[in-house]
PDB file of N, CA and C in Angstrom:
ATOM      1  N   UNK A   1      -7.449  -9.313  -5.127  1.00  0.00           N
ATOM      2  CA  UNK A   1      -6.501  -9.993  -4.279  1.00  0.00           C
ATOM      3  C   UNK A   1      -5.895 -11.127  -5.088  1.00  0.00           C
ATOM      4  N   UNK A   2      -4.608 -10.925  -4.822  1.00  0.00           N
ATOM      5  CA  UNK A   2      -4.077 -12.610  -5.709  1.00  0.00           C
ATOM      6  C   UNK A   2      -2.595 -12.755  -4.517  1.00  0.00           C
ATOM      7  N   UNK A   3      -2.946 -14.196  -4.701  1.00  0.00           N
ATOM      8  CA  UNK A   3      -1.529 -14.864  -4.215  1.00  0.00           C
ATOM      9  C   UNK A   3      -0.668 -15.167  -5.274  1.00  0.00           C
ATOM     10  N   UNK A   4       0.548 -15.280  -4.976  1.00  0.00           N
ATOM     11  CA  UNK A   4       1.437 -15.611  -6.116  1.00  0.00           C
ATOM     12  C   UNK A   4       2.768 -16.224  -5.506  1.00  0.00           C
ATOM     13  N   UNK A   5       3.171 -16.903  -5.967  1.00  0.00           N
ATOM     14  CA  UNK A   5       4.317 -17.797  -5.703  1.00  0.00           C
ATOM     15  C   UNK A   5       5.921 -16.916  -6.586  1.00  0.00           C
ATOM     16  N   UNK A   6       6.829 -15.946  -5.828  1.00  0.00           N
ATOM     17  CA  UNK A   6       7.702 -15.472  -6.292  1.00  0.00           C
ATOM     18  C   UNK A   6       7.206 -13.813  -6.301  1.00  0.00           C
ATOM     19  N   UNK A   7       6.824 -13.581  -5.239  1.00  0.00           N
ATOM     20  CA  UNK A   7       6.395 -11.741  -5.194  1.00  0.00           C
ATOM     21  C   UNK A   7       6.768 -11.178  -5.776  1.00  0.00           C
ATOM     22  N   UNK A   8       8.400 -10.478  -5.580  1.00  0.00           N
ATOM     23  CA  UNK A   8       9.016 -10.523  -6.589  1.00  0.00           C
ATOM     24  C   UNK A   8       9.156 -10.039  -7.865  1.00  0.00           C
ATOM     25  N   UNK A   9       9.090 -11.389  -8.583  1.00  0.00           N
ATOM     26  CA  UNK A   9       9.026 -11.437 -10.131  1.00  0.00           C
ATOM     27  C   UNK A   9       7.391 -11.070 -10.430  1.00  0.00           C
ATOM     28  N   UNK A  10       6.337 -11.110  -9.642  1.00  0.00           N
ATOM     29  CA  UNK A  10       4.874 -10.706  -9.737  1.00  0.00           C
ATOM     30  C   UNK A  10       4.908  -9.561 -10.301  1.00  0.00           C
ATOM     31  N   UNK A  11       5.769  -8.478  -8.898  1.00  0.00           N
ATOM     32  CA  UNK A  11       5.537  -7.416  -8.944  1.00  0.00           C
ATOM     33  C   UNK A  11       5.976  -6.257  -9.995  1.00  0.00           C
ATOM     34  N   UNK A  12       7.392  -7.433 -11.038  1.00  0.00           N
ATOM     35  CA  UNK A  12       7.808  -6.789 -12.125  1.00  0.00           C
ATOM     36  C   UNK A  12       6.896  -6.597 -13.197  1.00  0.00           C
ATOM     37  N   UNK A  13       6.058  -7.797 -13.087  1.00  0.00           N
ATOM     38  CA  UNK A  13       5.684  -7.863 -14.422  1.00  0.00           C
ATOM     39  C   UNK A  13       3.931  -7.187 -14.503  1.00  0.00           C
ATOM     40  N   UNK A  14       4.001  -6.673 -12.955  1.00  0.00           N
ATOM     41  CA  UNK A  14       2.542  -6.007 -12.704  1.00  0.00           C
ATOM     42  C   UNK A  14       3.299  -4.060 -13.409  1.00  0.00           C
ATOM     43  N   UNK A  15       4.585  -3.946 -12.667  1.00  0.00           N
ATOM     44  CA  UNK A  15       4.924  -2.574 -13.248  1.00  0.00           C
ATOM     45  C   UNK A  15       5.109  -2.467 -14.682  1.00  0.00           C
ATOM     46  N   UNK A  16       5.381  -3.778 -15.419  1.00  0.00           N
ATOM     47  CA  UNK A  16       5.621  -3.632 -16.818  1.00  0.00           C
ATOM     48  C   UNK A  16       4.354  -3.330 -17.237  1.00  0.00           C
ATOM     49  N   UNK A  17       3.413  -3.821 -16.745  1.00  0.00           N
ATOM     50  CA  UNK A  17       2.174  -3.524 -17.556  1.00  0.00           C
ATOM     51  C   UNK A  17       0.873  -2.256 -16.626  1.00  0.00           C
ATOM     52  N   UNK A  18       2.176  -1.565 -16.337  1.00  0.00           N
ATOM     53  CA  UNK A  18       1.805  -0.042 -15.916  1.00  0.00           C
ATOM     54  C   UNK A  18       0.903  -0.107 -14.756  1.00  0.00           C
ATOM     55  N   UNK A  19       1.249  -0.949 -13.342  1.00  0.00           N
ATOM     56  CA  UNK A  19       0.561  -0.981 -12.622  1.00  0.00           C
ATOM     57  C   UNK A  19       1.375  -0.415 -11.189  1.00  0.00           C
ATOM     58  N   UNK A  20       0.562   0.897 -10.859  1.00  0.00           N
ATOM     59  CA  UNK A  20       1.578   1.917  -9.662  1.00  0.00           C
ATOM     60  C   UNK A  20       1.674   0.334  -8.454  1.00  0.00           C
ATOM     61  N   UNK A  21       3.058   0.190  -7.828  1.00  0.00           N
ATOM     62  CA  UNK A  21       3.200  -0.669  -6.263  1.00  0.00           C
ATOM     63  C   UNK A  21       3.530  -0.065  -5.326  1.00  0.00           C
ATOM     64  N   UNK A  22       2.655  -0.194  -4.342  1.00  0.00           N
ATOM     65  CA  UNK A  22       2.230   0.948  -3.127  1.00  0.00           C
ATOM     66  C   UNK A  22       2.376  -0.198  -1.922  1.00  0.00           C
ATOM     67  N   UNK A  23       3.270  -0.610  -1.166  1.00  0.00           N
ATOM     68  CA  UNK A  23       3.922  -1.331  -0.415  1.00  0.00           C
ATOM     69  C   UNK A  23       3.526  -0.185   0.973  1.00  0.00           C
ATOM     70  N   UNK A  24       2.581  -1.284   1.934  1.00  0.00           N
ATOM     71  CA  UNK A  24       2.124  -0.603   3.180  1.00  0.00           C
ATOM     72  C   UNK A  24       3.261  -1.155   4.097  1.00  0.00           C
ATOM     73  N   UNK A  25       3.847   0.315   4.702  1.00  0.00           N
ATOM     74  CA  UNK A  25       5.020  -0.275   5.429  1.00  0.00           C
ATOM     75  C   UNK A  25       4.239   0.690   6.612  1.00  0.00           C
ATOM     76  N   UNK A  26       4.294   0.724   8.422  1.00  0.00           N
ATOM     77  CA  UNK A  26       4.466   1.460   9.048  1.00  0.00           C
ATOM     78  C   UNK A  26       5.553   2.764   9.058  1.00  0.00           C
ATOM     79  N   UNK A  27       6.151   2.063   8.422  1.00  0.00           N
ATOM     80  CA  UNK A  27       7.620   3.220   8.402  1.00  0.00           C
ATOM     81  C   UNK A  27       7.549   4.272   6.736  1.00  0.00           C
ATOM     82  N   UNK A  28       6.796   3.795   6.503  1.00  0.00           N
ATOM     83  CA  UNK A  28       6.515   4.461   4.921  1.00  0.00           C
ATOM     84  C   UNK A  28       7.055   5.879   4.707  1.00  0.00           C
ATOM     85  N   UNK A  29       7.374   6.059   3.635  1.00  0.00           N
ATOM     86  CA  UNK A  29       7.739   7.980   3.036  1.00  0.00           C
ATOM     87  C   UNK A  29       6.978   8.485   3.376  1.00  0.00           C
ATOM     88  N   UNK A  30       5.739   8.280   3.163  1.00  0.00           N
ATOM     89  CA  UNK A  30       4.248   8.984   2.726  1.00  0.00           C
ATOM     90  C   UNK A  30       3.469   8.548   3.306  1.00  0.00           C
ATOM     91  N   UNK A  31       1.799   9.362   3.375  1.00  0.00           N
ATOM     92  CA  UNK A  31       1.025   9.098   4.457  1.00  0.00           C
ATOM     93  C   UNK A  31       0.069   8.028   3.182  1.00  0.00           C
ATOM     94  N   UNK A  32      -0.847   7.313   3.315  1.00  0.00           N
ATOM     95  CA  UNK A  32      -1.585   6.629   2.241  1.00  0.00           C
ATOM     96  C   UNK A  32      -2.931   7.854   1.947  1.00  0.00           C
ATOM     97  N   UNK A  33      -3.290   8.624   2.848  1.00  0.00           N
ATOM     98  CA  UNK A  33      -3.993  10.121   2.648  1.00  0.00           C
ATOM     99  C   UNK A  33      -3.342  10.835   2.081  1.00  0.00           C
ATOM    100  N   UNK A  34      -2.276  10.989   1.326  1.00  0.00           N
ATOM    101  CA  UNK A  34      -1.719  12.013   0.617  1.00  0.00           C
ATOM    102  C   UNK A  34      -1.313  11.541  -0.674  1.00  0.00           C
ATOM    103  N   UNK A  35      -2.095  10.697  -1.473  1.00  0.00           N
ATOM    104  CA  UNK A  35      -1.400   9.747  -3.032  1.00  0.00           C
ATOM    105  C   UNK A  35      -2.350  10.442  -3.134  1.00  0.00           C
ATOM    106  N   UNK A  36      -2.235  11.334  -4.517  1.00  0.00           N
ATOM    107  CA  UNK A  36      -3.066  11.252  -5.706  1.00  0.00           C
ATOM    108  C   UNK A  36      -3.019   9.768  -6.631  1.00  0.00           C
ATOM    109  N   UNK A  37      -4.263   9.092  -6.597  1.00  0.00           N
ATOM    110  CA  UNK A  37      -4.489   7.813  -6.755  1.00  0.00           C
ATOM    111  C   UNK A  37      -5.165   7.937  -8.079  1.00  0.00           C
ATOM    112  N   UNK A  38      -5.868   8.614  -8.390  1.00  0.00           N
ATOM    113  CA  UNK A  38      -6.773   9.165  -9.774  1.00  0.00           C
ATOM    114  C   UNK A  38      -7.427   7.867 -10.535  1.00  0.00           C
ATOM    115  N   UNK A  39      -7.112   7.611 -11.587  1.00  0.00           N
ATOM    116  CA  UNK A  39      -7.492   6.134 -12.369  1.00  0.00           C
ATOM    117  C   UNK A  39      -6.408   5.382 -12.731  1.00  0.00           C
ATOM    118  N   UNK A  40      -5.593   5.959 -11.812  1.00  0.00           N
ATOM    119  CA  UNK A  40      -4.280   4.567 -12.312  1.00  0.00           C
ATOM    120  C   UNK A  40      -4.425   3.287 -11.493  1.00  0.00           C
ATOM    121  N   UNK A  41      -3.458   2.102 -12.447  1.00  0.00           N
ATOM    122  CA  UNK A  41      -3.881   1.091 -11.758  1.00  0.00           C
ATOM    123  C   UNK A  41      -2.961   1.289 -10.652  1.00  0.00           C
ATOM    124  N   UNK A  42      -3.415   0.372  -9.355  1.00  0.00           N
ATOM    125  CA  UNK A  42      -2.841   0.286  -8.192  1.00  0.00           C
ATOM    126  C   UNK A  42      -2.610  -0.920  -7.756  1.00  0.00           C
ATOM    127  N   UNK A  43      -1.589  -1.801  -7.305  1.00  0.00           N
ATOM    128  CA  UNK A  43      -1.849  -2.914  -6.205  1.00  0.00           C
ATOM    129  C   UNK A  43      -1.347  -2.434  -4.969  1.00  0.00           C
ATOM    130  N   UNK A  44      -1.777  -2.899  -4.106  1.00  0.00           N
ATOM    131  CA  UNK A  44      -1.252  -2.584  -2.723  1.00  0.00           C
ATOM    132  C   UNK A  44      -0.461  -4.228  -2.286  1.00  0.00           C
ATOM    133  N   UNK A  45       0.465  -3.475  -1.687  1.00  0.00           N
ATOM    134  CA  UNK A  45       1.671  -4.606  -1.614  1.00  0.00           C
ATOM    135  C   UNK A  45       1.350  -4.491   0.401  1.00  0.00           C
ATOM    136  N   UNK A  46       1.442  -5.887   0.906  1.00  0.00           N
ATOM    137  CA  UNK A  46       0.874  -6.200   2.159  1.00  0.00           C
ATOM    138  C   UNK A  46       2.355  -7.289   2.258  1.00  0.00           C
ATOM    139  N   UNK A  47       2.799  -6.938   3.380  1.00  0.00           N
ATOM    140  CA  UNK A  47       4.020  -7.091   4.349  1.00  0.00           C
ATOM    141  C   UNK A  47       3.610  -8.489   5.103  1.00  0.00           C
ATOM    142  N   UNK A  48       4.197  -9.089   6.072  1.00  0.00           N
ATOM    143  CA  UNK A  48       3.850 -10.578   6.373  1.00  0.00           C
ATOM    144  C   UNK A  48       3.643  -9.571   7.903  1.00  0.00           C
ATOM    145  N   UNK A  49       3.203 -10.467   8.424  1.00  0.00           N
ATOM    146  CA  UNK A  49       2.513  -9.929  10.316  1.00  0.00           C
ATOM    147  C   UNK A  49       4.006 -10.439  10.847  1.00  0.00           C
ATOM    148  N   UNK A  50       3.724  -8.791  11.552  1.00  0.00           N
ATOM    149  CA  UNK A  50       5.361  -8.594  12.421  1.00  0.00           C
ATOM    150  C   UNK A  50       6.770  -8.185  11.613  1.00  0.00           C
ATOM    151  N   UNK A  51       6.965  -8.840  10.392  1.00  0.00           N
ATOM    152  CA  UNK A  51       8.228  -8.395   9.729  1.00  0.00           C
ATOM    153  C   UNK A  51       7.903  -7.328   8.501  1.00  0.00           C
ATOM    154  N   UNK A  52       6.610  -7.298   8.490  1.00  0.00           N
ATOM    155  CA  UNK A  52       6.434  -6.572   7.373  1.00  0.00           C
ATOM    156  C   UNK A  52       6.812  -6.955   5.743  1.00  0.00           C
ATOM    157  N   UNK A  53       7.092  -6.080   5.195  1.00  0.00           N
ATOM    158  CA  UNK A  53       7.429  -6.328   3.629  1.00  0.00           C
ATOM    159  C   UNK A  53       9.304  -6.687   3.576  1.00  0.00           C
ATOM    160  N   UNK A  54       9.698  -7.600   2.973  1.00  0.00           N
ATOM    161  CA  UNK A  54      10.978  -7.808   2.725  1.00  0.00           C
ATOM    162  C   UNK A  54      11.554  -6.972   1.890  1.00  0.00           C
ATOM    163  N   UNK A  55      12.919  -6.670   1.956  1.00  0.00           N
ATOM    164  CA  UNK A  55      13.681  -5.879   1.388  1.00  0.00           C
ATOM    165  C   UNK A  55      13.553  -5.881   0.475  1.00  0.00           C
ATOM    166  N   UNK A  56      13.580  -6.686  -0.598  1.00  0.00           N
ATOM    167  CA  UNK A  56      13.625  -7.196  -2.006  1.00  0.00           C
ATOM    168  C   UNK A  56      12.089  -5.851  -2.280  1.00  0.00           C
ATOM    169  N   UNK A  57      11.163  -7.250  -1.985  1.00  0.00           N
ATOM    170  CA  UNK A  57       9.799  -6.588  -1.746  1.00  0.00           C
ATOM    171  C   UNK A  57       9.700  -5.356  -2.133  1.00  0.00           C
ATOM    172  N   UNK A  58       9.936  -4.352  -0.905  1.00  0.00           N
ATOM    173  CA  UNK A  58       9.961  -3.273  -0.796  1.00  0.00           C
ATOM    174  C   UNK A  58      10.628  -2.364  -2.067  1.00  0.00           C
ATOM    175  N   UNK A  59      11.959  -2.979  -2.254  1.00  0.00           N
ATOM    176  CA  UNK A  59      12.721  -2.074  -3.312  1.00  0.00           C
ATOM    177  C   UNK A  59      12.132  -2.142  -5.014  1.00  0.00           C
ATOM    178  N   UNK A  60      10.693  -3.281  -5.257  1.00  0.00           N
ATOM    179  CA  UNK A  60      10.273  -3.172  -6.348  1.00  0.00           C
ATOM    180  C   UNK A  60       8.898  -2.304  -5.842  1.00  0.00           C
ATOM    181  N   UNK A  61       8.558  -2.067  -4.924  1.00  0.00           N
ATOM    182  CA  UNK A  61       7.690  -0.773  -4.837  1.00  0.00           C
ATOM    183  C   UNK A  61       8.095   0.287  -5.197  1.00  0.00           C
ATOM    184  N   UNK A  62       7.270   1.206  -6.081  1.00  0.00           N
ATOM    185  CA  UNK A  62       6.936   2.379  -6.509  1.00  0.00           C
ATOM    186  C   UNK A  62       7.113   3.415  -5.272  1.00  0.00           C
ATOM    187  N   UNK A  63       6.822   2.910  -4.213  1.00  0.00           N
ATOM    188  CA  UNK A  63       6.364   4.190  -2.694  1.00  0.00           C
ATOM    189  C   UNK A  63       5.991   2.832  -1.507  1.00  0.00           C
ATOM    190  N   UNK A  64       6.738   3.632  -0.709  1.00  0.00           N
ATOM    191  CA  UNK A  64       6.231   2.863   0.388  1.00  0.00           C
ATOM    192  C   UNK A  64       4.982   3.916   1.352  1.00  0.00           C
ATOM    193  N   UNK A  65       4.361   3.169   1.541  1.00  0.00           N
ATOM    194  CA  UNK A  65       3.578   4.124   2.358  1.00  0.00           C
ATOM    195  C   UNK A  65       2.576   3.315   3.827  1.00  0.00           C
ATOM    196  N   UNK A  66       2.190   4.576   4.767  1.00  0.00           N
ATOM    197  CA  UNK A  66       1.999   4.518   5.870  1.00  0.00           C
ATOM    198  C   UNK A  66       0.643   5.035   6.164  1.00  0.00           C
ATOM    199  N   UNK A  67      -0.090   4.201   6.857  1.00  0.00           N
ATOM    200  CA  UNK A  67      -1.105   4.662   7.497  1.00  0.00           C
ATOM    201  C   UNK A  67      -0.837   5.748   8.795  1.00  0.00           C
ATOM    202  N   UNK A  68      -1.274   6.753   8.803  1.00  0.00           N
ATOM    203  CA  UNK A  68      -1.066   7.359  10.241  1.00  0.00           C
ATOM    204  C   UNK A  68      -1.683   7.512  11.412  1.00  0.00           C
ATOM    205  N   UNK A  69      -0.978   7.008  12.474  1.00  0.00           N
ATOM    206  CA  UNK A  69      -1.410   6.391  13.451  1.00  0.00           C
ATOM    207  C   UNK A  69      -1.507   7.577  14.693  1.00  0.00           C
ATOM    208  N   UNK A  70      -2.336   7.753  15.585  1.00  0.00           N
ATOM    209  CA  UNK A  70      -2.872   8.211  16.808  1.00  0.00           C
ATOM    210  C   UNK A  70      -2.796   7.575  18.157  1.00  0.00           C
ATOM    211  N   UNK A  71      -2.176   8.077  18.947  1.00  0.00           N
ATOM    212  CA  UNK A  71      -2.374   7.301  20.541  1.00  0.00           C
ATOM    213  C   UNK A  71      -0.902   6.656  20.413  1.00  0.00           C
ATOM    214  N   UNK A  72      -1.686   5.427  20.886  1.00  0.00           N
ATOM    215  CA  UNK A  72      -0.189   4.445  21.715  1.00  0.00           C
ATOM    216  C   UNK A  72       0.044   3.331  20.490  1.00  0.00           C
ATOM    217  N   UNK A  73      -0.640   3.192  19.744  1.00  0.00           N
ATOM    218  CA  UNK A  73      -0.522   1.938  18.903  1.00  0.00           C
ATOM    219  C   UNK A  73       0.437   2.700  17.687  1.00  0.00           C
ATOM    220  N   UNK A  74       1.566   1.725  17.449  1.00  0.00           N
ATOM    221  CA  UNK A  74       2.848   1.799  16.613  1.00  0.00           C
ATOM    222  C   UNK A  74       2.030   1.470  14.905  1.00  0.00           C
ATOM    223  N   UNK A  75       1.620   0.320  14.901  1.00  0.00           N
ATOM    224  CA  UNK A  75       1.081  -0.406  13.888  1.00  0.00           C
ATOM    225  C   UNK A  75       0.133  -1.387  14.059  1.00  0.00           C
ATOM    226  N   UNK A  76      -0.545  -1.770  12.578  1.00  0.00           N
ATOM    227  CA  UNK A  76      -1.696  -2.406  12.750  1.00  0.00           C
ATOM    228  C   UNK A  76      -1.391  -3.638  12.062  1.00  0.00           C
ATOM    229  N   UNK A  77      -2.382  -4.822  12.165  1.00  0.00           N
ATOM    230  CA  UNK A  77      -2.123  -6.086  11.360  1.00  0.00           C
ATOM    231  C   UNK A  77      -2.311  -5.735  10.283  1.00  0.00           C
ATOM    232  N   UNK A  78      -1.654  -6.945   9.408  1.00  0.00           N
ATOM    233  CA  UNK A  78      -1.865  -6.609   7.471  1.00  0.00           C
ATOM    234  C   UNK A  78      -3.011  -6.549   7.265  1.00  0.00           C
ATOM    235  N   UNK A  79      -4.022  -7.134   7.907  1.00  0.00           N
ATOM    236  CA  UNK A  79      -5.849  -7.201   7.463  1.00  0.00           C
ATOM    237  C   UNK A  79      -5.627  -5.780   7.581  1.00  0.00           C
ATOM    238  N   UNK A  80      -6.051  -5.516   8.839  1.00  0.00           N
ATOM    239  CA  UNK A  80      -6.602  -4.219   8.699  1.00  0.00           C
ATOM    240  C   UNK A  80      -5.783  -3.191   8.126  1.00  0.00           C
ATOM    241  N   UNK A  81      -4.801  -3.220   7.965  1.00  0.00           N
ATOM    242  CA  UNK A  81      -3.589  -2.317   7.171  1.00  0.00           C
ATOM    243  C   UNK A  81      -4.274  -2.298   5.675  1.00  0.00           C
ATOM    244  N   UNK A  82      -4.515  -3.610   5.370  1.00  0.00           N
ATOM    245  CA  UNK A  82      -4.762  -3.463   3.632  1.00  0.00           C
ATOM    246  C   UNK A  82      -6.311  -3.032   3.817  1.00  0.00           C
ATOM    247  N   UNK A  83      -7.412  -3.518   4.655  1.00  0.00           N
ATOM    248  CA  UNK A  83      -8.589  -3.436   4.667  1.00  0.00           C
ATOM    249  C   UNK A  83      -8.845  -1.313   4.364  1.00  0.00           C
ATOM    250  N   UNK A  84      -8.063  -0.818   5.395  1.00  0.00           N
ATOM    251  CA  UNK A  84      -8.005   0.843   5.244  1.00  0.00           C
ATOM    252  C   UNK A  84      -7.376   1.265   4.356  1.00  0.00           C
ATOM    253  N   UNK A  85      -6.554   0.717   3.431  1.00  0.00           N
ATOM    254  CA  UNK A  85      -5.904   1.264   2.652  1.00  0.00           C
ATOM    255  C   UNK A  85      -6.146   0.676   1.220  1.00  0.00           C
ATOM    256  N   UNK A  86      -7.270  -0.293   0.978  1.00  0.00           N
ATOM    257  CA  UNK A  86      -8.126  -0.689   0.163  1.00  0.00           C
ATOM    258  C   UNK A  86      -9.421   0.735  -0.057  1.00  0.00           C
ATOM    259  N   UNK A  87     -10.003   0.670   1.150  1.00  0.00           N
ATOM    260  CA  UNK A  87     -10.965   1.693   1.627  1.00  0.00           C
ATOM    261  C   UNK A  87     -10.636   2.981   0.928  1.00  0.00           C
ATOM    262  N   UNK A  88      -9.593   3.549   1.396  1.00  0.00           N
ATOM    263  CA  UNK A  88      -8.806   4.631   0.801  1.00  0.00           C
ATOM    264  C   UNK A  88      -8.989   4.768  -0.638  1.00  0.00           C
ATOM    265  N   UNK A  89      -8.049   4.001  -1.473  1.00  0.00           N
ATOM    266  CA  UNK A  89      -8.466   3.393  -2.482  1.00  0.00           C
ATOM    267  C   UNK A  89     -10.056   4.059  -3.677  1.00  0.00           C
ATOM    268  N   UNK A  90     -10.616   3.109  -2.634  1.00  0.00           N
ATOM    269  CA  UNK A  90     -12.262   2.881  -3.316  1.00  0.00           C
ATOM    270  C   UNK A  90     -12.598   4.554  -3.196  1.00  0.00           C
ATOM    271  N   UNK A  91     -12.389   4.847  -1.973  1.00  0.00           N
ATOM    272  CA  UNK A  91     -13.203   6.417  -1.264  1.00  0.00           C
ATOM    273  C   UNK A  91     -12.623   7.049  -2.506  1.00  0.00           C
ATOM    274  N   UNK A  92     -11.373   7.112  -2.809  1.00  0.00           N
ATOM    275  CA  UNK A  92     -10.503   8.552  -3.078  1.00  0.00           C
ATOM    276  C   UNK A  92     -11.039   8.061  -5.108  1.00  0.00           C
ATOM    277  N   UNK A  93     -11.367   7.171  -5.631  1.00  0.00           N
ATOM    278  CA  UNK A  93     -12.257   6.874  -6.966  1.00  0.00           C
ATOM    279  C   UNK A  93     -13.535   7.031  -6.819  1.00  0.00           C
ATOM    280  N   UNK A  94     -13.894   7.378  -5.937  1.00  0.00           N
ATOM    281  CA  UNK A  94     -15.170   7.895  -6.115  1.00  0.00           C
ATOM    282  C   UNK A  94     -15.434   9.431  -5.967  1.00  0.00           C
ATOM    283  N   UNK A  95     -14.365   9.943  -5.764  1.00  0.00           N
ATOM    284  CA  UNK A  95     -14.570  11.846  -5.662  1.00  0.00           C
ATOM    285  C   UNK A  95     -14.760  12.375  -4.247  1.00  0.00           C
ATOM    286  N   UNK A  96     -14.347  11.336  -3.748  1.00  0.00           N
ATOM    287  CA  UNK A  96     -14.238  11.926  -2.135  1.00  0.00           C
ATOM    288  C   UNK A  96     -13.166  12.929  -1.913  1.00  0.00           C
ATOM    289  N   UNK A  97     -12.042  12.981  -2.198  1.00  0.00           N
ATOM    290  CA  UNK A  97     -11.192  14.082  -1.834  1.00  0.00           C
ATOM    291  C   UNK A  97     -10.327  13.550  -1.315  1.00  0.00           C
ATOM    292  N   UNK A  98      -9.267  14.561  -0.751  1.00  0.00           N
ATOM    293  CA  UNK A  98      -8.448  14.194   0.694  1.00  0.00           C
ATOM    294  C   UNK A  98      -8.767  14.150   1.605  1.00  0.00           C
ATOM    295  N   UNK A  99      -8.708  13.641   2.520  1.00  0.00           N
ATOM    296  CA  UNK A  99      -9.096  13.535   4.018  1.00  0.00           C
ATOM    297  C   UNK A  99      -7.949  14.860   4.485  1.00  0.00           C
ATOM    298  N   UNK A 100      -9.053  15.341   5.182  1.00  0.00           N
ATOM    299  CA  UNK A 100      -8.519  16.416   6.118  1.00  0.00           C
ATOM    300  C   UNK A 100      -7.907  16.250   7.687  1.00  0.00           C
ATOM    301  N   UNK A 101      -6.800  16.368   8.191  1.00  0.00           N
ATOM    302  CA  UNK A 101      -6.183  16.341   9.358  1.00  0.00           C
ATOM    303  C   UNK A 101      -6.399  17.088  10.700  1.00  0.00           C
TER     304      UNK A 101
END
């Protein structure tokens, strides 16, 4: 986890030095169960509560992506947004697989 002052310019200089940005949007391309994640590096890019990730933001992500959701609930807070998609993460480096639907 790091804070940084200028996201931004963070996030350039995390891709210069070959690091995939995976920006958790509700509205995402992609499901966060469907990245082949393998041993590359990853940061997960976390949106502010309620507005999500800013435009800017977003357009230096690599992929936006989405947790997929069940029932009545639209979206979740950034904790738990990054907390499952941290999880994900860890599971899918250790030889767990895909999660099945």
């Amino acid at each position: 986890m790091a804070l940084v002052g200028g996201i931004p310019t963070a996030l350039s200089r995390l891709r210069d030095q070959g690091v995939w940005l995976l920006g958790l949007d509700a509205d995402g391309d992609r499901s966060v169960w469907d990245l082949d994640l393998g041993d590359v590096p990853v940061a997960l890019v976390v949106g502010a509560e309620g507005s999500g990730l800013s435009r800017l933001v977003r357009q230096r992500c690599d992929a936006a992506v989405a947790i997929p959701m069940r029932g009545p609930l639209d979206s979740l807070n950034a904790a738990t947004a990054a907390a499952i998609a941290c999880f994900e993460v860890a599971r899918r480096r250790q030889g767990a697989g895909p999660v099945e639907g």
